[in-house]
C-alpha atoms as a PDB file:
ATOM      1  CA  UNK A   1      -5.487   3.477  15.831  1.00  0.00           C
ATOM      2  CA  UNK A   2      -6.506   2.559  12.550  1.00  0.00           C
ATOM      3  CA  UNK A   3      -5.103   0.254  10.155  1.00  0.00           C
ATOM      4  CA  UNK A   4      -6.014   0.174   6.771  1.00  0.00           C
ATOM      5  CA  UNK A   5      -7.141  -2.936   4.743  1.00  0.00           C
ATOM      6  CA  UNK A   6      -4.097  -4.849   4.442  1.00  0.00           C
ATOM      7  CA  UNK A   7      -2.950  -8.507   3.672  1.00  0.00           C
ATOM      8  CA  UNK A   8      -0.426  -8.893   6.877  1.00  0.00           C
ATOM      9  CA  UNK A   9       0.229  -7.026  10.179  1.00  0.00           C
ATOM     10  CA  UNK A  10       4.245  -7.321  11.423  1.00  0.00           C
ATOM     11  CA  UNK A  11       6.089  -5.875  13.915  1.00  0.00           C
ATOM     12  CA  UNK A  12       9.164  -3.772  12.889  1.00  0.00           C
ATOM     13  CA  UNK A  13      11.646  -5.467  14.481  1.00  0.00           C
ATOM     14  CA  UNK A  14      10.654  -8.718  12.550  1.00  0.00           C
ATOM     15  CA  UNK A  15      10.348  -6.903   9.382  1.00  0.00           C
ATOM     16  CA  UNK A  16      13.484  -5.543   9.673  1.00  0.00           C
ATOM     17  CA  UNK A  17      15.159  -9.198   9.906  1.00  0.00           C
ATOM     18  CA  UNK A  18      12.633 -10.110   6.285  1.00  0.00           C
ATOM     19  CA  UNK A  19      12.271  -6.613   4.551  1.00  0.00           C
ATOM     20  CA  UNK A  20      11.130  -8.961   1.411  1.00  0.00           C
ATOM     21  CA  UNK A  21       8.134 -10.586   3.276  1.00  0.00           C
ATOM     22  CA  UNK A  22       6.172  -8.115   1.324  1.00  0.00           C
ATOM     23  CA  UNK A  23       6.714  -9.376  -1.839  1.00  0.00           C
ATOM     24  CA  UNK A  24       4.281 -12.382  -1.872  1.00  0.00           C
ATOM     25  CA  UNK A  25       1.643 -10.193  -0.398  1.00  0.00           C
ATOM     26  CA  UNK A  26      -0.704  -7.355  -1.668  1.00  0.00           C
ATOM     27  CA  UNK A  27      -0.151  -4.829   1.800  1.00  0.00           C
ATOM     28  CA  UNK A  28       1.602  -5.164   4.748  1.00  0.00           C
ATOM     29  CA  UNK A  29       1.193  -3.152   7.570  1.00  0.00           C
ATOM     30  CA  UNK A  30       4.586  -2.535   9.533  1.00  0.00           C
ATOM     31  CA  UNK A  31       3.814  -1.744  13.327  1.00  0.00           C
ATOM     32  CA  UNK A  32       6.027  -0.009  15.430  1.00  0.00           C
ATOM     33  CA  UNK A  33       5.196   0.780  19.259  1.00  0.00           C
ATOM     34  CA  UNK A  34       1.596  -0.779  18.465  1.00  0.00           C
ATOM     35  CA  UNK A  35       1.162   1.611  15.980  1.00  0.00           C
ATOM     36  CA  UNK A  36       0.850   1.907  12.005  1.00  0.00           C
ATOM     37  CA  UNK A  37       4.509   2.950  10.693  1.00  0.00           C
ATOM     38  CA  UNK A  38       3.936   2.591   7.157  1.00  0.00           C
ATOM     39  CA  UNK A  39       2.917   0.027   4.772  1.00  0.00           C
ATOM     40  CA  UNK A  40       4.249  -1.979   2.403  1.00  0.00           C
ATOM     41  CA  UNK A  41       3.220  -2.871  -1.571  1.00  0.00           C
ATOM     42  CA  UNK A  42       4.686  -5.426  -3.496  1.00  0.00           C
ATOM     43  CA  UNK A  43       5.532  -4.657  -7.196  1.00  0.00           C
ATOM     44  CA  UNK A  44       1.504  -5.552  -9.045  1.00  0.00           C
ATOM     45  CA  UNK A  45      -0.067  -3.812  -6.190  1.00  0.00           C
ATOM     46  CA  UNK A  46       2.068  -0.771  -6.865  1.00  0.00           C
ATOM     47  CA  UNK A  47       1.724  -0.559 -10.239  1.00  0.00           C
ATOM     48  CA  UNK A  48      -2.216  -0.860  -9.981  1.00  0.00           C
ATOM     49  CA  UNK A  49      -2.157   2.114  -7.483  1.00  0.00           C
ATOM     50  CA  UNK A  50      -0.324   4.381 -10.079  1.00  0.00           C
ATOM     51  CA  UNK A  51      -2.837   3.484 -12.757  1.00  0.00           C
ATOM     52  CA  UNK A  52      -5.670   4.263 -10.327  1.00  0.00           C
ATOM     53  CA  UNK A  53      -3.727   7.378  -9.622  1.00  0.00           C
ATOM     54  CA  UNK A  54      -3.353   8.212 -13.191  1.00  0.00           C
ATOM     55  CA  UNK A  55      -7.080   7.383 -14.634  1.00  0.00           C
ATOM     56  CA  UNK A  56      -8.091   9.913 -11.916  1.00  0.00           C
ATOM     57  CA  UNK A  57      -5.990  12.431 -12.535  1.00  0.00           C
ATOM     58  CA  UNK A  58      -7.330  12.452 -16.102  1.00  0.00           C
ATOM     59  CA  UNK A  59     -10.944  12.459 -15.124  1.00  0.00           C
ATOM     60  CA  UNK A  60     -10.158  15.552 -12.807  1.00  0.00           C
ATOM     61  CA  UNK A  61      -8.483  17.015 -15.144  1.00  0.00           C
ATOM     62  CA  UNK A  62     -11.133  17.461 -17.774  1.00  0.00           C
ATOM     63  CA  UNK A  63     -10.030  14.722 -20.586  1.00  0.00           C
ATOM     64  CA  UNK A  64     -12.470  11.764 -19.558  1.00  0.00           C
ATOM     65  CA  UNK A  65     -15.318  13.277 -17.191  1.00  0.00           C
ATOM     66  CA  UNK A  66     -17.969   9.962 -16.259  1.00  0.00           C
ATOM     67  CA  UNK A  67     -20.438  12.847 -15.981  1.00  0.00           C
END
């Protein structure tokens, strides 16, 4: 089992009773059976993802090659 770099590790069951326990935090990792079920981002984190996301896609895409 891996889990990825995260902030937090909860069960599901005690997410489910706080779904907004993620927003304070950067990642949260939600377990269910023991296992990584998916993870949560708050808002910033998001956001700084998509921009990541976004600069690459423009570097693969030919417009700003570091090369």
């Amino acid at each position: 089992m891996n889990i990825l770099s995260c902030d937090q590790v909860t069960p599901i069951s005690e997410f489910r009773k706080s779904p907004f326990i993620a927003s304070g935090q950067r990642a949260i990792c939600v377990l269910k059976d023991g296992k990584p079920a998916f993870y949560t981002l708050n808002q910033l984190r998001y956001a700084q993802l998509l921009k990541i996301e976004r600069d690459f896609n423009e570097m693969i895409s030919g417009k700003k090659l570091p090369f």
